[in-house]
Protein backbone atom coordinates (compact mmCIF):
# COMPACT_ATOMS: atom_id res chain seq x y z
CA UNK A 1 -3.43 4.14 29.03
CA UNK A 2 -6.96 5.53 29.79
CA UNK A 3 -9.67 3.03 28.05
CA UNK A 4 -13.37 3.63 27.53
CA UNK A 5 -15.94 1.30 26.90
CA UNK A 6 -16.00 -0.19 23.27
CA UNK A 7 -18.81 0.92 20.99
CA UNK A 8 -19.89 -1.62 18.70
CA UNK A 9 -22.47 -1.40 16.27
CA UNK A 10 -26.02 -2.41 17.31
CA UNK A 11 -26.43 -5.88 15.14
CA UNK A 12 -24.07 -8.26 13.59
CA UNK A 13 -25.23 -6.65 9.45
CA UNK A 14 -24.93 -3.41 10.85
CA UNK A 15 -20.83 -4.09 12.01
CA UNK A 16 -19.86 -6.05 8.60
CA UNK A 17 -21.42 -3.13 6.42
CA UNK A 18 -19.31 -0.53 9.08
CA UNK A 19 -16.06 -3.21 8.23
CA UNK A 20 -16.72 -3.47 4.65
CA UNK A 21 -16.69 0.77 4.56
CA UNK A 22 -13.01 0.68 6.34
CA UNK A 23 -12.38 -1.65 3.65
CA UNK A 24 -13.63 0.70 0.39
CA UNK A 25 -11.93 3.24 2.30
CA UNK A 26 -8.56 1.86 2.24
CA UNK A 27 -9.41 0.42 -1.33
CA UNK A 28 -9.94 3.77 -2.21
CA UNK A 29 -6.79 5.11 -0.71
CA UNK A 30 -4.66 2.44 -1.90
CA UNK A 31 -6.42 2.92 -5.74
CA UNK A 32 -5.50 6.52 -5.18
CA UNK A 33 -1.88 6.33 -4.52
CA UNK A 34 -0.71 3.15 -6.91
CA UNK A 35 -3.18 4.39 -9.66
CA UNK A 36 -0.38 6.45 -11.47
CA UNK A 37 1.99 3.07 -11.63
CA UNK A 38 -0.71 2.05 -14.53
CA UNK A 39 -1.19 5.71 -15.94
CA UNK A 40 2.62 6.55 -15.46
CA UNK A 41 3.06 7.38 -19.24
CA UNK A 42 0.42 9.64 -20.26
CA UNK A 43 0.59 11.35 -17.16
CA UNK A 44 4.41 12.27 -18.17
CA UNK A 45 3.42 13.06 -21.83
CA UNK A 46 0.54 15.49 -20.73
CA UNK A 47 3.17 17.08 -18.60
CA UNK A 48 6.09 16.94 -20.98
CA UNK A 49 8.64 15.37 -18.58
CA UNK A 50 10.26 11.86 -18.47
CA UNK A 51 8.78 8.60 -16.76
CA UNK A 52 11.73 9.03 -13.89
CA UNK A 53 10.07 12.65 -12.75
CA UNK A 54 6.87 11.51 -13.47
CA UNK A 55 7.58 8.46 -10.69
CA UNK A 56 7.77 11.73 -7.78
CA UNK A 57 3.77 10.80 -8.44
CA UNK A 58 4.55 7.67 -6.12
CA UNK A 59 7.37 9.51 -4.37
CA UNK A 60 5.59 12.05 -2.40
CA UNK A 61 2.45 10.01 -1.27
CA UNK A 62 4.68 7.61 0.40
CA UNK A 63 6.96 10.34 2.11
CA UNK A 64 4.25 12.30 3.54
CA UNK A 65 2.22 9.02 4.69
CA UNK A 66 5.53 8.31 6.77
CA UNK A 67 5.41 11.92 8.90
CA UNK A 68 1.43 11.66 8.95
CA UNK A 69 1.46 7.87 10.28
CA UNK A 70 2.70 8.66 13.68
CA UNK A 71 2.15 12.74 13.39
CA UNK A 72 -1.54 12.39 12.88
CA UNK A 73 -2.05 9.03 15.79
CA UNK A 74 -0.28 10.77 18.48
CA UNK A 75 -2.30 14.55 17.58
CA UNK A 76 -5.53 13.55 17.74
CA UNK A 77 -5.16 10.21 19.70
CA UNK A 78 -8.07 11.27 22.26
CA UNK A 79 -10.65 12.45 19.01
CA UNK A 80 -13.02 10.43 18.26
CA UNK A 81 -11.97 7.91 15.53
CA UNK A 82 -14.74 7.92 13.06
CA UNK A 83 -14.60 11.70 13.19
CA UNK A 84 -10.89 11.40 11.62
CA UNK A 85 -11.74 8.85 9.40
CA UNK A 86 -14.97 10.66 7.59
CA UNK A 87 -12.38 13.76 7.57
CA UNK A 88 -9.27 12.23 6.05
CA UNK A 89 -11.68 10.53 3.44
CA UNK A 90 -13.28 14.15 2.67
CA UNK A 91 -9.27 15.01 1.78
CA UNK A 92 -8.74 12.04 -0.35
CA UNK A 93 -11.80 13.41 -2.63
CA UNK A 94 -10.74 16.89 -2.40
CA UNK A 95 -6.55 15.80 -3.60
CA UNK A 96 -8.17 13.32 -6.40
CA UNK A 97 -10.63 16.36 -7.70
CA UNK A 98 -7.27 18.39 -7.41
CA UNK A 99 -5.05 15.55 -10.14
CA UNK A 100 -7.75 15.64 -12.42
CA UNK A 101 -8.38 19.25 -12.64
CA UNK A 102 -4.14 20.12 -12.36
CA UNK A 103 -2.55 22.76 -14.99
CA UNK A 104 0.79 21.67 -13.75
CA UNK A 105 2.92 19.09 -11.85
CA UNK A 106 3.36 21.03 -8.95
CA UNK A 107 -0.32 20.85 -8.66
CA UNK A 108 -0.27 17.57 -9.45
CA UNK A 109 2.10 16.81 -6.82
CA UNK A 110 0.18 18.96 -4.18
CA UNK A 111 -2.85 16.82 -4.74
CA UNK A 112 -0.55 13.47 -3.89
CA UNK A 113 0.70 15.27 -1.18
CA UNK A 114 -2.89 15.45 0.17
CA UNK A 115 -3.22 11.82 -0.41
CA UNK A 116 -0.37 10.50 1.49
CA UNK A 117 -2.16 12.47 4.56
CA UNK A 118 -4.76 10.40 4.07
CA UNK A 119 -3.19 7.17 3.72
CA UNK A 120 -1.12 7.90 7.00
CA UNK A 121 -3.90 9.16 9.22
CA UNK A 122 -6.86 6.73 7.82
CA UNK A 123 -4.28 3.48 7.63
CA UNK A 124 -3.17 3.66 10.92
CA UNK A 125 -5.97 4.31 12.90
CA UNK A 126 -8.97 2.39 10.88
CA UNK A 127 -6.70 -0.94 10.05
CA UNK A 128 -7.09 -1.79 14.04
CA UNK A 129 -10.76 -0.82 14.16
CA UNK A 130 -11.98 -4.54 13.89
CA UNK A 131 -11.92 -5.35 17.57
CA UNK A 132 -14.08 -2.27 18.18
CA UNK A 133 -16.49 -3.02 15.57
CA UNK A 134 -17.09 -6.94 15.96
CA UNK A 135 -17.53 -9.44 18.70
CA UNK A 136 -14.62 -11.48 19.60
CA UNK A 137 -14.95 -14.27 17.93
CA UNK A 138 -15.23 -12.47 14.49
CA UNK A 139 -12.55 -9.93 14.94
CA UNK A 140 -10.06 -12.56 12.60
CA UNK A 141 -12.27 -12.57 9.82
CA UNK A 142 -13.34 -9.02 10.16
CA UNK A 143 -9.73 -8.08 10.26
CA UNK A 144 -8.69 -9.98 7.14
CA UNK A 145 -11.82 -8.15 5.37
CA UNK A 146 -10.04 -4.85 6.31
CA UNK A 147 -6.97 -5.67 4.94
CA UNK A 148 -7.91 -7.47 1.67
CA UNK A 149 -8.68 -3.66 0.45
CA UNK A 150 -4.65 -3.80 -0.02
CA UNK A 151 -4.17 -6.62 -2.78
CA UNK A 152 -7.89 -5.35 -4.60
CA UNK A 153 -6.30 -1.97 -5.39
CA UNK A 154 -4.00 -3.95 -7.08
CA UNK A 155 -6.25 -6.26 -8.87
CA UNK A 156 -9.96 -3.86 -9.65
CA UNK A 157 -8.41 -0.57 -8.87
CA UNK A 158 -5.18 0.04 -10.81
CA UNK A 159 -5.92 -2.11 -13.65
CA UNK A 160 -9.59 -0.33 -13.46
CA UNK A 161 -7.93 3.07 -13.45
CA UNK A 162 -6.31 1.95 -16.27
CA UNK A 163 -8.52 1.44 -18.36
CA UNK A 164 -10.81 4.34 -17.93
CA UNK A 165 -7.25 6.60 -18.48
CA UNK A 166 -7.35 4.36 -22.11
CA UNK A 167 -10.62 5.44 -22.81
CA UNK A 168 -11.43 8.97 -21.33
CA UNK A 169 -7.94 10.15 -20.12
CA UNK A 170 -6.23 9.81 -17.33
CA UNK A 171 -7.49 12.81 -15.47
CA UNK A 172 -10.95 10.98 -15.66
CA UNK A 173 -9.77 8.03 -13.69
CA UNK A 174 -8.88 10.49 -10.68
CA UNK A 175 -12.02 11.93 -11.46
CA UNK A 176 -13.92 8.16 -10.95
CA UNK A 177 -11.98 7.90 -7.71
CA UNK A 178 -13.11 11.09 -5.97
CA UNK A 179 -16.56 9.83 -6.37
CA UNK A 180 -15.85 6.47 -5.07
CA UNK A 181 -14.04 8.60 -1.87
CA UNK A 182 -17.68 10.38 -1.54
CA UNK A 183 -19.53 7.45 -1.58
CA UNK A 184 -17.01 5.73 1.08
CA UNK A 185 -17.34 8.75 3.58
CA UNK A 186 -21.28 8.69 3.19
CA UNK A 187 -21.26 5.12 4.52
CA UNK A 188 -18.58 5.87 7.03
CA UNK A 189 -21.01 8.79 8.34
CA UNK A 190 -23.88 6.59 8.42
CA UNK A 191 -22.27 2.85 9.22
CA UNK A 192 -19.53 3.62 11.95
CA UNK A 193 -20.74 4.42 15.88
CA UNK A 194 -19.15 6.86 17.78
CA UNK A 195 -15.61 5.89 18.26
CA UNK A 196 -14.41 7.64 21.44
CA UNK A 197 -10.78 7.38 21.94
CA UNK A 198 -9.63 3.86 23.55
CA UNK A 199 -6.57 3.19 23.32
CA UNK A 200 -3.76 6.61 23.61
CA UNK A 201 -0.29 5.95 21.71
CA UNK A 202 2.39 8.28 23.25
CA UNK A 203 5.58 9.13 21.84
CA UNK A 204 7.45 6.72 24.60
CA UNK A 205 5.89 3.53 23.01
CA UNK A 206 7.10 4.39 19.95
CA UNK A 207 10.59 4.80 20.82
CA UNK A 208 10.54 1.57 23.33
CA UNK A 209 8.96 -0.68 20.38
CA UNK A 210 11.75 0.59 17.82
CA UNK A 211 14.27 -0.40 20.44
CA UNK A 212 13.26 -4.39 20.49
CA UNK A 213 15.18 -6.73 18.51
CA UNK A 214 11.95 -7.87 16.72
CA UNK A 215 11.10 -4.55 15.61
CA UNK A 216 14.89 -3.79 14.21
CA UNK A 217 14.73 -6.90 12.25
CA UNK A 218 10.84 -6.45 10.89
CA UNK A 219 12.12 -2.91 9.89
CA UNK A 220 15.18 -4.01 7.92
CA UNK A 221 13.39 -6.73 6.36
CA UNK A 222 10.89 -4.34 5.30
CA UNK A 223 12.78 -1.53 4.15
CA UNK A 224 14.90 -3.88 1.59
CA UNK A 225 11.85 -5.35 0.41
CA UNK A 226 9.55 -2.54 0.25
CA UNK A 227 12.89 -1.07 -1.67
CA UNK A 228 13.23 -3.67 -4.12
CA UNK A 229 9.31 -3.70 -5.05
CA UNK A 230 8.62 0.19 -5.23
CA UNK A 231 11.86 0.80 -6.72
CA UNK A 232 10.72 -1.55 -9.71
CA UNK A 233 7.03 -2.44 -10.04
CA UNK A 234 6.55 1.70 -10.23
CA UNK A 235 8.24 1.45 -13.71
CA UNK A 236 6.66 -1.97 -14.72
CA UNK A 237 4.32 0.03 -17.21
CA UNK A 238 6.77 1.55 -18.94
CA UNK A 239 8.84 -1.76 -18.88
CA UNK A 240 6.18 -3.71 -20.99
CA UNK A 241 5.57 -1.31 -23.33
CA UNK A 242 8.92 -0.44 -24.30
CA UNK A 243 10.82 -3.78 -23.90
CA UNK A 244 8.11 -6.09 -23.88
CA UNK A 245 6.55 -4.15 -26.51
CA UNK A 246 2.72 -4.46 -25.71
CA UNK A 247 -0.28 -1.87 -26.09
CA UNK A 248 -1.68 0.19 -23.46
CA UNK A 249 -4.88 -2.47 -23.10
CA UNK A 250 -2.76 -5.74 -22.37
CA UNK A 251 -0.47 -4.04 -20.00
CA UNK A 252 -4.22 -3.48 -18.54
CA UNK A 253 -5.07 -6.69 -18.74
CA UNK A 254 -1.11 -8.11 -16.99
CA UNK A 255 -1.65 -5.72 -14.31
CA UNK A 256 -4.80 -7.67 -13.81
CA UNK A 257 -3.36 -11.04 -13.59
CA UNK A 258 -1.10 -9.47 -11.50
CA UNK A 259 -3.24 -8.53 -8.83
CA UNK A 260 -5.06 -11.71 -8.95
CA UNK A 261 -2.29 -13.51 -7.96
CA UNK A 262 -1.46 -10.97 -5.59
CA UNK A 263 -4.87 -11.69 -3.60
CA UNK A 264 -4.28 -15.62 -3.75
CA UNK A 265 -0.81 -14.64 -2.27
CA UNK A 266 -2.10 -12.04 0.56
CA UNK A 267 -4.30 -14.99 1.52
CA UNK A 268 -1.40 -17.51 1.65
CA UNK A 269 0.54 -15.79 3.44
CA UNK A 270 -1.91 -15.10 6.05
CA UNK A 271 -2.52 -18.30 6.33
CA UNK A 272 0.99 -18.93 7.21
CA UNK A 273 1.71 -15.48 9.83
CA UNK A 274 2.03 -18.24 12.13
CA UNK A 275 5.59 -18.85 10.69
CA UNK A 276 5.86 -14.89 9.57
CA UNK A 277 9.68 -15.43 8.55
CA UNK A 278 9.65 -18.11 6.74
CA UNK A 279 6.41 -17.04 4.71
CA UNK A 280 8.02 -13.29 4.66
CA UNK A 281 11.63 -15.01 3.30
CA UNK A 282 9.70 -16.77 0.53
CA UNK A 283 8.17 -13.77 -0.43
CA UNK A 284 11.73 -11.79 -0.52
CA UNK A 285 12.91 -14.62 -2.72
CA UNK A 286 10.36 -14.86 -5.23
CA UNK A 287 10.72 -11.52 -6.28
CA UNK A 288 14.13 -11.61 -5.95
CA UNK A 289 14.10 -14.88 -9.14
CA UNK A 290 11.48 -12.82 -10.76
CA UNK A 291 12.59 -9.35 -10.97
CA UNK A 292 16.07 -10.70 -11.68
CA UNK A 293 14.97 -12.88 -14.78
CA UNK A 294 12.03 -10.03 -16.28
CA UNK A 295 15.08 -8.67 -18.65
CA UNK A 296 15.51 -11.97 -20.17
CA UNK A 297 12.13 -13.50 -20.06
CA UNK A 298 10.28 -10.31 -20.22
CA UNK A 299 10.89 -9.48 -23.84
CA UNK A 300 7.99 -11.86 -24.54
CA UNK A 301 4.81 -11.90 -23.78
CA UNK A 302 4.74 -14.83 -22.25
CA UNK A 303 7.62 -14.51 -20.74
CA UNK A 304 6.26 -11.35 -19.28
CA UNK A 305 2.80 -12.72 -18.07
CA UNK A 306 4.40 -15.42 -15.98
CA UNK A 307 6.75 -13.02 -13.95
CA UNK A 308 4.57 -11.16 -13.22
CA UNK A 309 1.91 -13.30 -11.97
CA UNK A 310 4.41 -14.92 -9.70
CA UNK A 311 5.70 -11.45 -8.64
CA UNK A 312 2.45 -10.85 -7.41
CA UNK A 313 1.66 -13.69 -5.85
CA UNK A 314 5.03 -12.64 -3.65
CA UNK A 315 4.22 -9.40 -3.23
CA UNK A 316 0.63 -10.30 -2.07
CA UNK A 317 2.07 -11.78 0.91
CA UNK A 318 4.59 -8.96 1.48
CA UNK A 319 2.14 -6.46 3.25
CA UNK A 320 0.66 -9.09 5.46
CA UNK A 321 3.92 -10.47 6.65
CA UNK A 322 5.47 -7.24 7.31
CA UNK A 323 2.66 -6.25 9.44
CA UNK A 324 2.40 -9.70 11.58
CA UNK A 325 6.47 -9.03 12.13
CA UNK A 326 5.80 -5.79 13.75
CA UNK A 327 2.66 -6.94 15.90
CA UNK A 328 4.76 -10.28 16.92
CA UNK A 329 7.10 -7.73 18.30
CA UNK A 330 4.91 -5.36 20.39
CA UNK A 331 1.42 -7.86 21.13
CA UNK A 332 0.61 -5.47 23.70
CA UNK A 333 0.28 -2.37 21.51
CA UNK A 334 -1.25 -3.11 18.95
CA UNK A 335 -1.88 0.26 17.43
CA UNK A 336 2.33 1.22 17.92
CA UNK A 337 2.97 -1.50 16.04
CA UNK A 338 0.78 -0.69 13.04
CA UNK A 339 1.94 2.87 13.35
CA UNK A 340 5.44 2.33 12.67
CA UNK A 341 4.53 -0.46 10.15
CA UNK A 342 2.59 2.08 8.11
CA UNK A 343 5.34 4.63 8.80
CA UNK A 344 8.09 2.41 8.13
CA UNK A 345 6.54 0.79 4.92
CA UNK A 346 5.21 4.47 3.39
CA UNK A 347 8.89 5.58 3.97
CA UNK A 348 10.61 2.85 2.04
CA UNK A 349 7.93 2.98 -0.72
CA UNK A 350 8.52 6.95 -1.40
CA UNK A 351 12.36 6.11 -1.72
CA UNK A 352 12.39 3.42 -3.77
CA UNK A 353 10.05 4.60 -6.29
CA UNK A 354 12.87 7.91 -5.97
CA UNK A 355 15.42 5.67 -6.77
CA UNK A 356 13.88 3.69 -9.13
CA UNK A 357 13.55 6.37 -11.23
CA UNK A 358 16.80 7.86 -10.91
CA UNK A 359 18.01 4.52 -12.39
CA UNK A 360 15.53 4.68 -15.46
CA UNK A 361 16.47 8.09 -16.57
CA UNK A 362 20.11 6.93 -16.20
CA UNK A 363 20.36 3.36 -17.74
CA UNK A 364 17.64 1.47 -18.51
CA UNK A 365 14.11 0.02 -17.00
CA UNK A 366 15.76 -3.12 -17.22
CA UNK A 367 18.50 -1.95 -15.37
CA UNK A 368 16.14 -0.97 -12.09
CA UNK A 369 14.72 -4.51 -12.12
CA UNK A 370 18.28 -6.15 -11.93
CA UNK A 371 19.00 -3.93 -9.13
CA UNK A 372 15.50 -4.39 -7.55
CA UNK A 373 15.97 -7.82 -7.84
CA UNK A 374 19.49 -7.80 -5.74
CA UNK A 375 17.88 -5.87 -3.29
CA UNK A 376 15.21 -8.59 -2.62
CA UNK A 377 17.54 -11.02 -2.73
CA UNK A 378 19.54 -9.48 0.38
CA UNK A 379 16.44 -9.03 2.24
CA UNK A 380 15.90 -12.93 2.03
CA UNK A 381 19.33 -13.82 2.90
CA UNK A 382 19.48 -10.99 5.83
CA UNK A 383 15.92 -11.92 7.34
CA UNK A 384 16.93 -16.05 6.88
CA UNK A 385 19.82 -15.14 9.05
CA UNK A 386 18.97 -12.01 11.42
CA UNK A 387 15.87 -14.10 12.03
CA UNK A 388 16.81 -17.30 13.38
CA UNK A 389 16.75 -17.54 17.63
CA UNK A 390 19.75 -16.96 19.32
């Protein structure tokens, strides 16, 4: 693989400000593809159609990220990196402009079309950007900075979104976003150095990392989990408002706690991707209990507030884990490795938020938990067992 010399920035405040722009970036992304979980129901009412179609929102993103993941790394693999990432953040404005000026779905779905580009291209080639960026010794923390932009779209961004759709609309909250993807690319123009390709991913690492026993079992474990979560936590909105029976402003406020605890549980786990199986079972199990017992419990408030904090303290780890799987499986190529984890993951996401929907507009929300829940639960069991040495 050809290599050229690494360009870091010139002084230690200059690299975390060019870290802490991959990380609004991806904040940004992430925001812009889990903000309709939050806005679910008034973007369905605006459009007249039911909160199953309306969940195609999450659907599409995801399947597109999965063909631009490896697509867009093996295209432009010798382009220079910040290049691609100042261009697939121009994209993500133009798609959130796009939601919050759409007449009709299919515009609306165009416009998250253009946003799962962007989360497949920008993911995989600015999450392993760290070791370019920073000296040695700080790549760790530098790294973890990157990726805590996952669990904060959770806990400022959707909640955040939320709220301004409450107030102004929800067209306004895309609206917000597209400025915040402006802002992001202006300090990715002037905060990144010239990123000159470094490491090229061909095709034939792909294929010889998806043939490893590690990578087979970090795929299944992902896909049921990924399954389980998407397939439910896309419908948790309409969930608490129609069984729980809360107002638009404390589902804000849940989704809140929620991604607090999903923060403190993306930190714990990474604390623990020595072990990734055993911190990735726990996670599979925890939402398993919860998402299992939310038809029961969830009819209160309280009830509600304290599955879902402990959901996302599970899934807060679930990203994290997922991602140390892969990389335990291929250390050597890095960037193959977080390829087909951000292909792999996108993939799973777009189908179970497809299924999950499919199950609301035939039975019940609480129906798509119970089955969410099952699915978790098999991911645990499978990974316990598929995991242990031979």
């Amino acid at each position: 693989m050809p290599t050229t010399t690494l360009a870091r920035p010139r002084s230690p405040l200059i690299g975390w400000l060019a870290v802490t722009s991959l990380m609004l970036g991806i904040f940004a992304i992430v925001t812009s593809e889990i903000l309709p979980i939050g806005l679910l129901t008034a973007i369905g009412a605006d459009f007249g159609i039911s909160d199953g179609t309306t969940g195609l929102t999450m659907t599409l993103p995801g399947i597109v990220a999965a063909v631009a993941a490896p697509t867009v790394t093996l295209t432009t693999a010798r382009l220079d990196r910040r290049v691609m990432l100042c261009a697939l953040m121009a994209v993500l404005a133009v798609a959130d402009v796009l939601a919050a000026v759409a007449t009709s779905y299919w515009i609306m779905l165009i416009s998250r079309a253009l946003v799962g580009l962007t989360i497949g291209g920008f993911w995989s080639i600015g999450a392993g950007l760290a070791a370019r960026l920073m000296p040695p010794h700080a790549v760790g923390t530098a790294t973890a900075v990157i990726f805590s932009a996952v669990p904060l779209g959770s806990v400022l961004g959707v909640p955040a979104g939320t709220f301004i759709g409450d107030l102004a609309g929800w067209r306004t909250a895309f609206l917000v976003l597209a400025v915040l993807a402006l802002l992001v690319l202006a300090a990715l123009t002037l905060l990144l150095p010239p990123l000159p390709a470094h490491q090229v991913t061909r095709p034939r690492v792909l294929l010889d990392l998806l043939r490893t026993r590690g990578a087979a079992i970090a795929l299944l474990a992902t896909f049921l989990i990924v399954l389980a979560h998407f397939g439910t936590y896309t419908y948790v909105t309409p969930f608490l408002q129609n069984v729980t029976g809360l107002p638009p402003a404390a589902v804000s406020a849940i989704l809140l706690a929620y991604g607090v605890a999903g923060i403190v549980g993306n930190f714990l786990a990474g604390k623990g991707t020595a072990t990734p199986r055993t911190a990735f079972v726990i996670c599979g199990f925890l939402i398993a209990v919860t998402t299992l017992l939310l038809p029961s419990v969830g009819g209160t408030t309280i009830g509600a507030v304290m599955s879902l904090v402990v959901w996302g303290l599970a899934y807060g780890g679930v990203p994290v884990c997922s991602q140390a799987s892969f990389i335990a499986a291929a250390p050597h190529t890095p960037e193959a490795a977080t390829v087909v984890f951000t292909s792999s993951f996108q993939a799973t996401f777009a189908l179970g938020a497809f299924l999950g929907g499919r199950v609301v507009d035939a039975f019940s929300v609480s129906t798509v938990m119970i089955c969410g829940g099952l699915t978790a639960l098999l991911m645990a069991a499978s990974l316990w067992s598929l995991g242990k040495p031979r």
